[in-house]
C-alpha atoms as a PDB file:
ATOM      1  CA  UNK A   1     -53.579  46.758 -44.705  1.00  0.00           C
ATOM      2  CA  UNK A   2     -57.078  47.699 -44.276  1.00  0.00           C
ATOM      3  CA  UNK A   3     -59.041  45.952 -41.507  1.00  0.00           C
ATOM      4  CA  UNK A   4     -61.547  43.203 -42.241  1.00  0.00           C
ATOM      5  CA  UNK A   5     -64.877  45.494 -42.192  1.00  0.00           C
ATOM      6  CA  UNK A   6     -63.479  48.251 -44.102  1.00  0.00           C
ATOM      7  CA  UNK A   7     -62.116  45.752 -47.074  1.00  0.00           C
ATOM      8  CA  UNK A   8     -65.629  44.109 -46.844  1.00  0.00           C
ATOM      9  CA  UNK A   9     -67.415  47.558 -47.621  1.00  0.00           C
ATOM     10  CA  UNK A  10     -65.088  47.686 -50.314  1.00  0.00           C
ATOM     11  CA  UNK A  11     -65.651  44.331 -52.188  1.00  0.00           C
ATOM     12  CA  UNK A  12     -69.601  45.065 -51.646  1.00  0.00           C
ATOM     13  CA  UNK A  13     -69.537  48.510 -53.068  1.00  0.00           C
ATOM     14  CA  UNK A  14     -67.190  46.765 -56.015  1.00  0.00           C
ATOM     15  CA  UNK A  15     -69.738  44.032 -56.479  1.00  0.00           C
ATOM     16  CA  UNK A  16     -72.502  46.207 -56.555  1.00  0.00           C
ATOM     17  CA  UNK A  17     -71.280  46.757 -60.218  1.00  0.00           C
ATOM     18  CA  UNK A  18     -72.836  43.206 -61.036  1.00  0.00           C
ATOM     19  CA  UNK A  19     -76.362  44.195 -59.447  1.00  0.00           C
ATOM     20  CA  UNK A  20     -79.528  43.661 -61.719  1.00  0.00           C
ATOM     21  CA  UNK A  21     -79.871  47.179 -60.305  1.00  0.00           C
ATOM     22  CA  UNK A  22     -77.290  48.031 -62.465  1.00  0.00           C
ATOM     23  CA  UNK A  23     -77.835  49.627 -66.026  1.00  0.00           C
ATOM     24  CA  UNK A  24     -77.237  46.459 -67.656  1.00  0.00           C
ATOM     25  CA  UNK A  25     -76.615  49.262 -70.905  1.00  0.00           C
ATOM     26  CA  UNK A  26     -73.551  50.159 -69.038  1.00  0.00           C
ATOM     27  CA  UNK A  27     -71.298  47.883 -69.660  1.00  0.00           C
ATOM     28  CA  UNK A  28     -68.566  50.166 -69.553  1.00  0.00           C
ATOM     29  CA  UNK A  29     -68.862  50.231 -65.936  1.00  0.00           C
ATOM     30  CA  UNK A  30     -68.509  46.436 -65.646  1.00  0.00           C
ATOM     31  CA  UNK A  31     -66.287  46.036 -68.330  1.00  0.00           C
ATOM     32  CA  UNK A  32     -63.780  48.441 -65.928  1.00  0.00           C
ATOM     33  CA  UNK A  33     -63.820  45.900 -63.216  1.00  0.00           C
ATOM     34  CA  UNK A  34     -62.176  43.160 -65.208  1.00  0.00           C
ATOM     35  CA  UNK A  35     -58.467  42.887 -66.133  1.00  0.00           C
ATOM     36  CA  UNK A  36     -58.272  42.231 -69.887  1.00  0.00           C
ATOM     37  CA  UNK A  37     -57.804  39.651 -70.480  1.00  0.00           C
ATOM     38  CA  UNK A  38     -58.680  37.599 -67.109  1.00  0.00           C
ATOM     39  CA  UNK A  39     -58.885  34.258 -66.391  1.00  0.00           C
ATOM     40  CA  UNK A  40     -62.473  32.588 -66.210  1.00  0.00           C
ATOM     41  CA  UNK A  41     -62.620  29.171 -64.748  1.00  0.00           C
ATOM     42  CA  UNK A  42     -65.731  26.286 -64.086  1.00  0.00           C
ATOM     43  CA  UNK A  43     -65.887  22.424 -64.291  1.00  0.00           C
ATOM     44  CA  UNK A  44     -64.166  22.368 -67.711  1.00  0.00           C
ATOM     45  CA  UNK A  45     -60.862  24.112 -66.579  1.00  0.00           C
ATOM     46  CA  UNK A  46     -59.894  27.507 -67.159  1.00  0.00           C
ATOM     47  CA  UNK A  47     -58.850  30.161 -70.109  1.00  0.00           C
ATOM     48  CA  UNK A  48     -57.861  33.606 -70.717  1.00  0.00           C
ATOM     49  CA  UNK A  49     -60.893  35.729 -71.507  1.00  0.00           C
ATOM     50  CA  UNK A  50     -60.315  39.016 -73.393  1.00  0.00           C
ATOM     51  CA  UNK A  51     -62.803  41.817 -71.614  1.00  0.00           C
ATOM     52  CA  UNK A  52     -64.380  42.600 -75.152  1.00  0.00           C
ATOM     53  CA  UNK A  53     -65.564  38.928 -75.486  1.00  0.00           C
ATOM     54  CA  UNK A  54     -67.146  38.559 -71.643  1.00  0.00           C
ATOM     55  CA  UNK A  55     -69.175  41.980 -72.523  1.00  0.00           C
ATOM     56  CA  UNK A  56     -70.542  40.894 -75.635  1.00  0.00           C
ATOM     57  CA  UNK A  57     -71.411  37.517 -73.800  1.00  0.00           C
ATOM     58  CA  UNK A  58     -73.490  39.029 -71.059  1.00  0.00           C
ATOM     59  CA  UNK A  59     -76.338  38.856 -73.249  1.00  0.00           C
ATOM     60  CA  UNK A  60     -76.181  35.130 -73.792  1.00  0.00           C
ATOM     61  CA  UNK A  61     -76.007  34.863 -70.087  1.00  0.00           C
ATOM     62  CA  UNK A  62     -79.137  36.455 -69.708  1.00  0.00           C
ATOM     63  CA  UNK A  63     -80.747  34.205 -72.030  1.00  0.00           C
ATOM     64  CA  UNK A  64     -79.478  31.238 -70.312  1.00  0.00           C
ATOM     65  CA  UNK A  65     -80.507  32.527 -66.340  1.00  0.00           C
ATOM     66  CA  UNK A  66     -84.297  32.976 -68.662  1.00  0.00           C
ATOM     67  CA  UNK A  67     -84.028  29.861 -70.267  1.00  0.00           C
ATOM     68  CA  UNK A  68     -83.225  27.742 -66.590  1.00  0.00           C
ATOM     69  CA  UNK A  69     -86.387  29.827 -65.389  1.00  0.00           C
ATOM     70  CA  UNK A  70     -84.465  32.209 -63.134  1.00  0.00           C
ATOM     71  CA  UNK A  71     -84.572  35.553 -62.543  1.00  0.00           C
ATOM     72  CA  UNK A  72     -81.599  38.134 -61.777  1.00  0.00           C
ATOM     73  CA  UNK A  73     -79.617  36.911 -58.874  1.00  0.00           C
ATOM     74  CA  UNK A  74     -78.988  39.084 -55.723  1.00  0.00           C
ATOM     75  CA  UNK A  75     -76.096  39.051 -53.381  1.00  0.00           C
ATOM     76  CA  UNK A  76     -76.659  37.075 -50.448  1.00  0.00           C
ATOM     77  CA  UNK A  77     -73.121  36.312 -48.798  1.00  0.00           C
ATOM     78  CA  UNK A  78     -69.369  37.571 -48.845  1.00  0.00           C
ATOM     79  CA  UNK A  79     -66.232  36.378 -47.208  1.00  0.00           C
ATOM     80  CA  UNK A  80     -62.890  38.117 -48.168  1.00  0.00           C
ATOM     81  CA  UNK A  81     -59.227  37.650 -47.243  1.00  0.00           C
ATOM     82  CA  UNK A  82     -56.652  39.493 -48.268  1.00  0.00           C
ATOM     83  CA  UNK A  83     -53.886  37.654 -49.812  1.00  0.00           C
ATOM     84  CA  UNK A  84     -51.119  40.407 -49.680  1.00  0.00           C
ATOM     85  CA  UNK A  85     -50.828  44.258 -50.094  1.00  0.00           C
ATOM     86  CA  UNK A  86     -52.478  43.521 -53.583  1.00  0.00           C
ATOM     87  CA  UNK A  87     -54.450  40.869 -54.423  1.00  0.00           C
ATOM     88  CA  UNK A  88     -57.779  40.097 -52.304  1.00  0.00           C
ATOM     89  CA  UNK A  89     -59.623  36.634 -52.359  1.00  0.00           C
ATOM     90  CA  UNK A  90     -63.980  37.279 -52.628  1.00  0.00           C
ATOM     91  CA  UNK A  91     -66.182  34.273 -52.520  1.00  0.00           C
ATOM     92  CA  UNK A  92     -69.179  35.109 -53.081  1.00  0.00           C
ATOM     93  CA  UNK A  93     -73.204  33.662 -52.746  1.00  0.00           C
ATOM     94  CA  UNK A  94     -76.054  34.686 -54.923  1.00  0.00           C
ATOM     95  CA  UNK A  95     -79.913  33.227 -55.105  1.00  0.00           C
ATOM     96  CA  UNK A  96     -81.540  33.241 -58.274  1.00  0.00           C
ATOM     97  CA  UNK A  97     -84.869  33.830 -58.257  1.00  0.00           C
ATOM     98  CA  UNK A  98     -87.191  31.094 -59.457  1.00  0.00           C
ATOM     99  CA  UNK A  99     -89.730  32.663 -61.739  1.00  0.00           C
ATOM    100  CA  UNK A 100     -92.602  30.340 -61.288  1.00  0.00           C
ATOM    101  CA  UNK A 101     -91.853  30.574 -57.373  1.00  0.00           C
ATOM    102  CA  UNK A 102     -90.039  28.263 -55.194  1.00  0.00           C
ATOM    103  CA  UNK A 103     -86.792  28.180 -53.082  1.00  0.00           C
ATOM    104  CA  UNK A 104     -84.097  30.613 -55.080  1.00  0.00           C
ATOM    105  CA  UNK A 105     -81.394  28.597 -56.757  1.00  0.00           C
ATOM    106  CA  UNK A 106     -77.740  29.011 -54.772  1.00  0.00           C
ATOM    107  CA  UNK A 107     -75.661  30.162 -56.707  1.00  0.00           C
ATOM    108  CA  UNK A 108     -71.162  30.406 -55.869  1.00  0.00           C
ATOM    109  CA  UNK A 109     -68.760  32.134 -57.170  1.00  0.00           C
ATOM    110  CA  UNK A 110     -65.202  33.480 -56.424  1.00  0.00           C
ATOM    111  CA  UNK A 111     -62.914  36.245 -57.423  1.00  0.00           C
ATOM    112  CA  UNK A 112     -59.451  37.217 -57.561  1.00  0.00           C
ATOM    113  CA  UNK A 113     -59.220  40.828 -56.870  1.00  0.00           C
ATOM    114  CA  UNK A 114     -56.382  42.836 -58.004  1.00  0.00           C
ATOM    115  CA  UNK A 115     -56.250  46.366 -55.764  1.00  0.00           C
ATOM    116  CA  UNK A 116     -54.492  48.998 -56.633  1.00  0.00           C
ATOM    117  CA  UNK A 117     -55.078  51.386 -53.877  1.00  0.00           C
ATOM    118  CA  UNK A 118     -58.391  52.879 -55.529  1.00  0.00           C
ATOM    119  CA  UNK A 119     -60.207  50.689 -57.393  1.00  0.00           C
ATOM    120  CA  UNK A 120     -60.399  46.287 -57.738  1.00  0.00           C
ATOM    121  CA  UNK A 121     -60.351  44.442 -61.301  1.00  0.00           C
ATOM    122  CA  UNK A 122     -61.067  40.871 -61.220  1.00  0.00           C
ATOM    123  CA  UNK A 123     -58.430  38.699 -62.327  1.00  0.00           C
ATOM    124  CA  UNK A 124     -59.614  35.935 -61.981  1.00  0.00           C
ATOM    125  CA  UNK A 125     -63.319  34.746 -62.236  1.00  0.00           C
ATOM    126  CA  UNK A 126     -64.594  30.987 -60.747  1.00  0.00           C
ATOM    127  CA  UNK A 127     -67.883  29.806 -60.860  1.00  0.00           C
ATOM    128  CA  UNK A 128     -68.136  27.191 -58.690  1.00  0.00           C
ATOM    129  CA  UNK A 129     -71.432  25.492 -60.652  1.00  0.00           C
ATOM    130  CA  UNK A 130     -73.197  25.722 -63.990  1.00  0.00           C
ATOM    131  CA  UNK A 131     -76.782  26.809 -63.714  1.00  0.00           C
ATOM    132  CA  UNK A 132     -79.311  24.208 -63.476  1.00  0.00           C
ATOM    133  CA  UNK A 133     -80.449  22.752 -66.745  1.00  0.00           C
ATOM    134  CA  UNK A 134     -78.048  24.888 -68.700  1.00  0.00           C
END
């Protein structure tokens, strides 16, 4: 198994995928880090979630991070542990921006990372909170 810093570089480089640096027109690049379908779970349970439905959803999402008056969040925090040869645990923090200024909104989430070797695919998706106002 990898060691801890090397499988950290890893999940970073994976989850730079999700950046608003990223061509949000590319979808097929995010779309290839998800399992299809995965599971997505919040505080009303969980569900299987084909891929082709979370991509054409991202654009709602948008609206809704607009609508709670936040901007694009950034990666601020990672801890992973491995679960076995294959699966990996992420939990991850983000800040969201606060358009009209103020302290960024904290936002959690955590993934269940299926590696093959090369590449991750979440298989599971938890966001630990709703965003504020939404």
């Amino acid at each position: 198994m990898p060691e801890t810093s090397t499988l950290d570089t890893r999940v970073r480089d994976f989850l730079a995928v999700f950046s608003p640096a990223t061509d949000p027109a590319d979808v097929g690049a995010l779309g290839a880090c998800f399992a299809d379908p995965f599971l997505l779970a919040d505080e009303t349970g969980a569900r299987p979630v084909p891929r082709a439905a979370f991509l054409a959803a991202l654009p709602r999402r948008t609206r809704l991070f607009a609508d709670a008056g936040l901007g694009p969040a950034t990666l601020t925090g990672l801890t992973c542990r491995r679960l076995d040869d294959r699966y990996v645990l992420a939990r991850t923090d983000w800040d969201a921006p606060r358009v009209a200024g103020g302290a960024p909104v904290r936002l959690a989430s955590s993934y269940l990372l299926h590696d093959d070797g090369d590449r991750f695919r979440v298989v599971l998706y938890l966001n630990h909170q709703g965003l504020p106002g939404a």
